[in-house]
C-alpha atoms as a PDB file:
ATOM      1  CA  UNK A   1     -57.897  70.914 108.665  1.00  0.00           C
ATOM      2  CA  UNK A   2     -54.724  72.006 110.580  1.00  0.00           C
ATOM      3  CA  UNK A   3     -53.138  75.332 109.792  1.00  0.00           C
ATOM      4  CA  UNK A   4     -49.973  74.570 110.260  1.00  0.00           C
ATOM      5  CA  UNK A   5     -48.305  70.813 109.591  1.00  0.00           C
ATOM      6  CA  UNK A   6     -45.623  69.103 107.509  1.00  0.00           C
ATOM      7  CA  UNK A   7     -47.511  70.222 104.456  1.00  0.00           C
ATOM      8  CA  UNK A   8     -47.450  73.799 105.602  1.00  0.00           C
ATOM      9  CA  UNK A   9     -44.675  76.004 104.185  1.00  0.00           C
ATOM     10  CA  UNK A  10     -45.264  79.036 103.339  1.00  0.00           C
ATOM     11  CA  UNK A  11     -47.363  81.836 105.201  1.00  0.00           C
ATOM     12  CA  UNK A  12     -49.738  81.927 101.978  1.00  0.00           C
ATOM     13  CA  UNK A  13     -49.858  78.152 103.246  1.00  0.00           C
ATOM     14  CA  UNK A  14     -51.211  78.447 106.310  1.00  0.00           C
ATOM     15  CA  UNK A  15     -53.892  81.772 105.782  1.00  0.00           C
ATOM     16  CA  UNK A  16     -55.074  79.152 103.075  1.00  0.00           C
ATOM     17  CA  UNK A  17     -56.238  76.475 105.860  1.00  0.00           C
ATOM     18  CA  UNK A  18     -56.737  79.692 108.271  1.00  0.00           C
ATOM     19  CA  UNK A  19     -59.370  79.116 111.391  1.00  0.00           C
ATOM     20  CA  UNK A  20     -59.456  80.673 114.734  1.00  0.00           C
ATOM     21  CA  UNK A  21     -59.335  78.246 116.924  1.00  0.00           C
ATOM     22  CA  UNK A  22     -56.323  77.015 115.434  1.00  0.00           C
ATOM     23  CA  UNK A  23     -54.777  79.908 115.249  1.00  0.00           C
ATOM     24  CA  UNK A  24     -54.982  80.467 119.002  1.00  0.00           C
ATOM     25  CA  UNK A  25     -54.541  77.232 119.815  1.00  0.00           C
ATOM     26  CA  UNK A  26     -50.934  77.005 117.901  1.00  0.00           C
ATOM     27  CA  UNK A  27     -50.389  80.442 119.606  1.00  0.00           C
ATOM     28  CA  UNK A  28     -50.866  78.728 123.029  1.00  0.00           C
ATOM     29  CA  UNK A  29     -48.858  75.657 122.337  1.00  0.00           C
ATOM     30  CA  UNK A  30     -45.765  77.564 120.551  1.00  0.00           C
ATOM     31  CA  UNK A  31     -46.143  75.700 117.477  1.00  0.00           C
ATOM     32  CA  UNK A  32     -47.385  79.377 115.424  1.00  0.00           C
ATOM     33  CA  UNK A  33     -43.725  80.938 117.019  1.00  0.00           C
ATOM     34  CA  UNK A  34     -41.810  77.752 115.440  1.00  0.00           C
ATOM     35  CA  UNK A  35     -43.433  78.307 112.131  1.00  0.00           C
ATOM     36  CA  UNK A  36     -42.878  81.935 111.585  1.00  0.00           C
ATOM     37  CA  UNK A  37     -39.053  81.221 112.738  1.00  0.00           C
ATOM     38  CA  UNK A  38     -39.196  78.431 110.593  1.00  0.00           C
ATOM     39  CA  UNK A  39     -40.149  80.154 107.600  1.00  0.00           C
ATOM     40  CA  UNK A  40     -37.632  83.569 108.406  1.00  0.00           C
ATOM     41  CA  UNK A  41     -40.901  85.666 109.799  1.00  0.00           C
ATOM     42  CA  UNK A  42     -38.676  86.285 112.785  1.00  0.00           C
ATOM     43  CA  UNK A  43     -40.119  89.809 113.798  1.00  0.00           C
ATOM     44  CA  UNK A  44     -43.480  88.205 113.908  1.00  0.00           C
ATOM     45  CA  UNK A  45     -42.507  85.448 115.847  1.00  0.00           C
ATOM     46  CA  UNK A  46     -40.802  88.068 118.169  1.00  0.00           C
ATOM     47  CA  UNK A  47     -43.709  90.127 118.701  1.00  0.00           C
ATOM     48  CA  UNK A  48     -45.760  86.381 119.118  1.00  0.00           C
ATOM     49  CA  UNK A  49     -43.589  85.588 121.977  1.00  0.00           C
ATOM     50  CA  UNK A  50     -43.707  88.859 123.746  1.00  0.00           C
ATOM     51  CA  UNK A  51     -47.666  88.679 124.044  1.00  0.00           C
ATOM     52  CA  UNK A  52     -49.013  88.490 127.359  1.00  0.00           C
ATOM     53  CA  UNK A  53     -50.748  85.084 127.350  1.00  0.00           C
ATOM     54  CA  UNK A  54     -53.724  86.434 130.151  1.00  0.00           C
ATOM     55  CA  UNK A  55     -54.518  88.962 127.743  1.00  0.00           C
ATOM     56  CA  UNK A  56     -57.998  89.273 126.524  1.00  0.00           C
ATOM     57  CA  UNK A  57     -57.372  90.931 123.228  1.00  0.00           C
ATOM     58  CA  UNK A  58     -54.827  88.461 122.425  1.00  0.00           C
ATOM     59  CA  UNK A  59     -56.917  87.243 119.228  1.00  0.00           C
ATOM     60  CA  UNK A  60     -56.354  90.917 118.226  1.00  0.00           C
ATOM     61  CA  UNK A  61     -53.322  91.166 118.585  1.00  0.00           C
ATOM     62  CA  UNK A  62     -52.219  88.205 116.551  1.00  0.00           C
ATOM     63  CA  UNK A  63     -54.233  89.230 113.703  1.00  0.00           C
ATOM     64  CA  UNK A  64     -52.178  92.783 114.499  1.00  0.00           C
ATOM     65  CA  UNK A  65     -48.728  90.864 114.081  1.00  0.00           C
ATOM     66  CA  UNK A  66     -49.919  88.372 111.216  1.00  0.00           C
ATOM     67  CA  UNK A  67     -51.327  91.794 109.855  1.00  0.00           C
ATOM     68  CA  UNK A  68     -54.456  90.384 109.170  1.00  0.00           C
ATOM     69  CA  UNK A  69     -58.059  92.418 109.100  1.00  0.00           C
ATOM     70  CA  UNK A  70     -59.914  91.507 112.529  1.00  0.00           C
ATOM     71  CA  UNK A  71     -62.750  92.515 110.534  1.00  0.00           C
ATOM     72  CA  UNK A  72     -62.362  89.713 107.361  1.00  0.00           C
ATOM     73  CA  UNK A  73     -63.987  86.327 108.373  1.00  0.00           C
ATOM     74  CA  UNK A  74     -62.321  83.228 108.097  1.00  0.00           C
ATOM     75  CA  UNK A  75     -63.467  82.378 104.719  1.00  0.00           C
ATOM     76  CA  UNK A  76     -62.434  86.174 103.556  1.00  0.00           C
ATOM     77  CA  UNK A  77     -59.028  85.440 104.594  1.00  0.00           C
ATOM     78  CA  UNK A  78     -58.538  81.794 103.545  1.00  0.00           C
ATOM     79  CA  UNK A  79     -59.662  83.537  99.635  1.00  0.00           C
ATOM     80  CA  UNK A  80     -57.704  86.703 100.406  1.00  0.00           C
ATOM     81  CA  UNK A  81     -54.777  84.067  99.953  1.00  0.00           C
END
């Protein structure tokens, strides 16, 4: 399941269908920035685009910004919302 599509529009919406490799891969292709401008999350999408993109941690630190436990598993945060 995608986290983010044309069903997807709210930020419940998407930690609902959340997964990790989507999230980084939406990171990666901009498509995570859109959305959080898209839905008025625009300090989040700010702090999104300023990321390094060769930085290791960088699962970290969009959990950081989405303010999201690095500790919760997928499943605990799809429930969690």
């Amino acid at each position: 399941m995608t986290m983010i599509d044309e069903n997807t529009k709210t930020y419940d919406d998407m930690l609902r269908r959340f997964e990790t490799d989507e999230l980084i891969s939406c990171y990666y292709t901009g498509e995570l920035e859109i959305f959080l401008r898209r839905i008025g999350k625009h300090g989040e999408a700010e702090a999104i685009a300023a990321l390094n993109t060769h930085n290791a941690f960088v699962l970290v630190e969009l959990y950081k910004i989405l303010g999201l436990d690095p500790n919760m598993t997928e499943d605990e945060i799809k429930r969690s919302f």
